[in-house]
Protein backbone atom coordinates (compact mmCIF):
# COMPACT_ATOMS: atom_id res chain seq x y z
CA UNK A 1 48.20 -33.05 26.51
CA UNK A 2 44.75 -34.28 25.84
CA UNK A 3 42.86 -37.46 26.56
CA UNK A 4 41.09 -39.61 24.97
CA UNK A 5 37.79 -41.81 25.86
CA UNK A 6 35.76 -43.90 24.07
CA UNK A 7 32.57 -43.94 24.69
CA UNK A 8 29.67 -46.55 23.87
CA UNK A 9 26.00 -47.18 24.12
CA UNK A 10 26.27 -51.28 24.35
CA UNK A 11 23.56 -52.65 21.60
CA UNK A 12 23.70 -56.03 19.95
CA UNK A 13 21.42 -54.67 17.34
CA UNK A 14 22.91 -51.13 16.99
CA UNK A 15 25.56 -50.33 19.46
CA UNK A 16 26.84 -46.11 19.44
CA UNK A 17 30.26 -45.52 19.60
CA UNK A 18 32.07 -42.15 20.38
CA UNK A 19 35.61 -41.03 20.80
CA UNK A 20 36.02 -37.64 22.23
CA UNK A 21 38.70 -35.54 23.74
CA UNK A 22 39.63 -33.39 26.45
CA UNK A 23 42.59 -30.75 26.86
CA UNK A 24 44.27 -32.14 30.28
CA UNK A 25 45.62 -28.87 31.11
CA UNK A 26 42.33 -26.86 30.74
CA UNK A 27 39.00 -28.87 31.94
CA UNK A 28 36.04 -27.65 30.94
CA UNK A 29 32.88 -28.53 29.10
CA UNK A 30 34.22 -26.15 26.28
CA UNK A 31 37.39 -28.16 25.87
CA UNK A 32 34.97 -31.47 24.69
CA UNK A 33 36.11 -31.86 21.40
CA UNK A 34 34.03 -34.62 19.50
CA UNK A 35 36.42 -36.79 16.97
CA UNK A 36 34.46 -39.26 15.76
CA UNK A 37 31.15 -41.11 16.33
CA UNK A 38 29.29 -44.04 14.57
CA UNK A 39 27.30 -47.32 14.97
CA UNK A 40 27.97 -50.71 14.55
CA UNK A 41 25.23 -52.63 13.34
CA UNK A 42 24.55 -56.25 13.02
CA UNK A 43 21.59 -57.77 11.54
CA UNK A 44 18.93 -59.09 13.53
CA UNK A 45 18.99 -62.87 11.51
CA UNK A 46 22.61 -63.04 12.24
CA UNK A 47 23.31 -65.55 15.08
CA UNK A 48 24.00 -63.54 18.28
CA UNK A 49 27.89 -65.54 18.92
CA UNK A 50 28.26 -63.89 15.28
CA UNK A 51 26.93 -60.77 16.40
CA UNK A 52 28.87 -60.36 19.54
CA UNK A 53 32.19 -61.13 17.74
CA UNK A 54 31.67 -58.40 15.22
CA UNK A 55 31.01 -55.97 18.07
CA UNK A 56 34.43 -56.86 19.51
CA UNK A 57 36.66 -56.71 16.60
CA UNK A 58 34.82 -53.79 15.52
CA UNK A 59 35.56 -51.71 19.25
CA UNK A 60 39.04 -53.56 19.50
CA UNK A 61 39.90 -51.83 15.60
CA UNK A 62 38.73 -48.26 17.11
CA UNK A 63 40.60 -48.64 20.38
CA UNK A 64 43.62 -49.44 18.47
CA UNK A 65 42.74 -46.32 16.24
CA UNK A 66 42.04 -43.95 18.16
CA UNK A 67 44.41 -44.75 21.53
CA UNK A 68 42.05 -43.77 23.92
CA UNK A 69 43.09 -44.26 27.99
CA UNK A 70 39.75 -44.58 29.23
CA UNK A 71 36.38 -46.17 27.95
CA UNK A 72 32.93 -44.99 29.50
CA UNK A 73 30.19 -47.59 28.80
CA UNK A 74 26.44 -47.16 29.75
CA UNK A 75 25.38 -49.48 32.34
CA UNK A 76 21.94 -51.91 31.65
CA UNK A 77 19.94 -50.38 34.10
CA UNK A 78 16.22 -51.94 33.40
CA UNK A 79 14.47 -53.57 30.40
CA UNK A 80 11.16 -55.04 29.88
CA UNK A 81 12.45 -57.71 27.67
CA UNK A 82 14.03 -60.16 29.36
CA UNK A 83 15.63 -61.65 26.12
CA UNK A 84 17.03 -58.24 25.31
CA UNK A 85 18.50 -57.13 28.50
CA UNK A 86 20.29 -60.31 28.34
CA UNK A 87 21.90 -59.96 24.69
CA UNK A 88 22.51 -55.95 25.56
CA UNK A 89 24.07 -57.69 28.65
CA UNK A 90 26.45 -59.96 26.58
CA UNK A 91 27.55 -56.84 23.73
CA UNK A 92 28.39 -55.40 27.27
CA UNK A 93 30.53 -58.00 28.74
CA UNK A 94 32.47 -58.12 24.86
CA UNK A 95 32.80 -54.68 24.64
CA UNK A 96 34.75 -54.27 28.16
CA UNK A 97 36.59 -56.95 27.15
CA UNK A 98 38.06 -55.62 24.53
CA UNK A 99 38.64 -52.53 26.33
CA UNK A 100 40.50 -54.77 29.22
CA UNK A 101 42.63 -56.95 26.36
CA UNK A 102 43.78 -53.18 25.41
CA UNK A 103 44.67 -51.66 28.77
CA UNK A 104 41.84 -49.30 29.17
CA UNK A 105 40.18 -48.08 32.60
CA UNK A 106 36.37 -48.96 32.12
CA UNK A 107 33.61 -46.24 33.50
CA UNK A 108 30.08 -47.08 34.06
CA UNK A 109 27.37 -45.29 34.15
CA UNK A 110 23.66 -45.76 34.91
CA UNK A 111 21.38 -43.74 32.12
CA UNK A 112 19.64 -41.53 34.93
CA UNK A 113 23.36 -40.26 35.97
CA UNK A 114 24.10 -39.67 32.43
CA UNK A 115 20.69 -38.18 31.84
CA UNK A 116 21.39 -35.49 34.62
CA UNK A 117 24.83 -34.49 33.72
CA UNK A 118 23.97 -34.02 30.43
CA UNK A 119 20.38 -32.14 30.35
CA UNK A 120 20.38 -31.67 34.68
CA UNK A 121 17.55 -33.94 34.59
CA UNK A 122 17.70 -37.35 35.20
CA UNK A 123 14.48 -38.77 33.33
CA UNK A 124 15.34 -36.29 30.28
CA UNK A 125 13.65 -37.19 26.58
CA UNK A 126 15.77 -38.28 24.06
CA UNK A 127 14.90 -35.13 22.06
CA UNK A 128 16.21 -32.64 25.27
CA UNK A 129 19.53 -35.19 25.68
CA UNK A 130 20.48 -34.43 21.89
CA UNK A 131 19.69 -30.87 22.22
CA UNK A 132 21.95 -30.49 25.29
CA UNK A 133 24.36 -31.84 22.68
CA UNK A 134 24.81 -28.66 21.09
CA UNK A 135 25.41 -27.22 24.43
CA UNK A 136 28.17 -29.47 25.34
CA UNK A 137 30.08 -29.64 21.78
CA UNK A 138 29.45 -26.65 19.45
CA UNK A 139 28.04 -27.56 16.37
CA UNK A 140 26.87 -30.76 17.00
CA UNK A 141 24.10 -32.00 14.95
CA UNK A 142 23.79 -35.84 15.34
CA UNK A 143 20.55 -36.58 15.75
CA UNK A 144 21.10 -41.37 15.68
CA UNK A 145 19.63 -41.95 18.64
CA UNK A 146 22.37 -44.22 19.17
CA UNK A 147 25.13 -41.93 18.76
CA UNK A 148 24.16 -39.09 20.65
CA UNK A 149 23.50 -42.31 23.43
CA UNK A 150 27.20 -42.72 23.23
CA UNK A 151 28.50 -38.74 22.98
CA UNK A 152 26.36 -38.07 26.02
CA UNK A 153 28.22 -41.46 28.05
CA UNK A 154 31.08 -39.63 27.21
CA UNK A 155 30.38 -36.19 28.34
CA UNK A 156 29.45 -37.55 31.33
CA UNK A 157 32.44 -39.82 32.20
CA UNK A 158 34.65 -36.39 31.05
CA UNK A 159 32.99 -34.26 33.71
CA UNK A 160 32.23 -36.20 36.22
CA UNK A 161 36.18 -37.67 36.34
CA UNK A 162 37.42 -33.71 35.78
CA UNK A 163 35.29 -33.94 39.10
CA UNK A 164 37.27 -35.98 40.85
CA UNK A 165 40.46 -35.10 39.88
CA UNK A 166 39.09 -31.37 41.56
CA UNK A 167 38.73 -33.06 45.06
């Protein structure tokens, strides 16, 4: 039986999206299977209330898709623009509400965790994080910032829960 996540990098501007998959039976980090993976973008000069309402219905649509258990969502950790942690704040609380409305368990995690699971460093460029990509999921060549954001959220949440269940 396999499970499914779905994974995001919260963004009002550009928020990354992933859905991956995991054999239950057989846990391991060759069993990641990547299904799908994307962005949803909303223009800057759109009011934010319009922005944040696209973001839902958009993530609402995929979980409804897709049928993912479990979402793993990227926790705001620090920004130097006030105004921007707040709106990534906001696509944040919308997005786990829409996982919530649809019955889904909702993983954080900070970026340095994700950072180290993924590369086994936790202040990793962006350019070693989407190479470690190809390690993770063979083949992989998304290279959207944004996206590989969200794949790497999900490898993370995969392992470190196939961690738990271990204990």
């Amino acid at each position: 039986m396999d499970r499914t996540i779905l994974a995001i990098d919260p963004g009002t501007g550009r928020c990354g999206w992933a859905v991956l998959s995991q054999n239950s039976a057989r846990r391991s980090q060759e069993n990641i299977r990547l299904l799908d993976c994307g962005c949803i973008d909303t223009p800057s000069k759109t009011p934010l209330h319009k922005r944040l309402v696209r973001i839902f219905d958009e993530i609402d649509k995929m979980i409804k898709k897709y049928k993912p258990t479990q979402m793993a969502i990227e926790e705001l950790f620090f920004v130097k623009n006030v105004k921007t942690g707040i709106s990534v704040g906001q696509a944040r609380g919308v997005i786990m509400l829409a996982g919530v409305k649809n019955n889904l368990e909702i993983f954080e995690y900070k970026p340095n965790e994700i950072k180290l699971t993924i590369a086994g460093y936790g202040h990793a460029t962006k350019g070693q994080m989407q190479k470690m990509l190809t390690y993770h999921i063979k083949g992989c060549s998304i290279s959207q910032d944004d996206m590989v954001d969200a794949i790497a959220v999900g490898i993370c949440h995969l392992q470190k829960s196939n961690s738990r269940m271990n204990l």
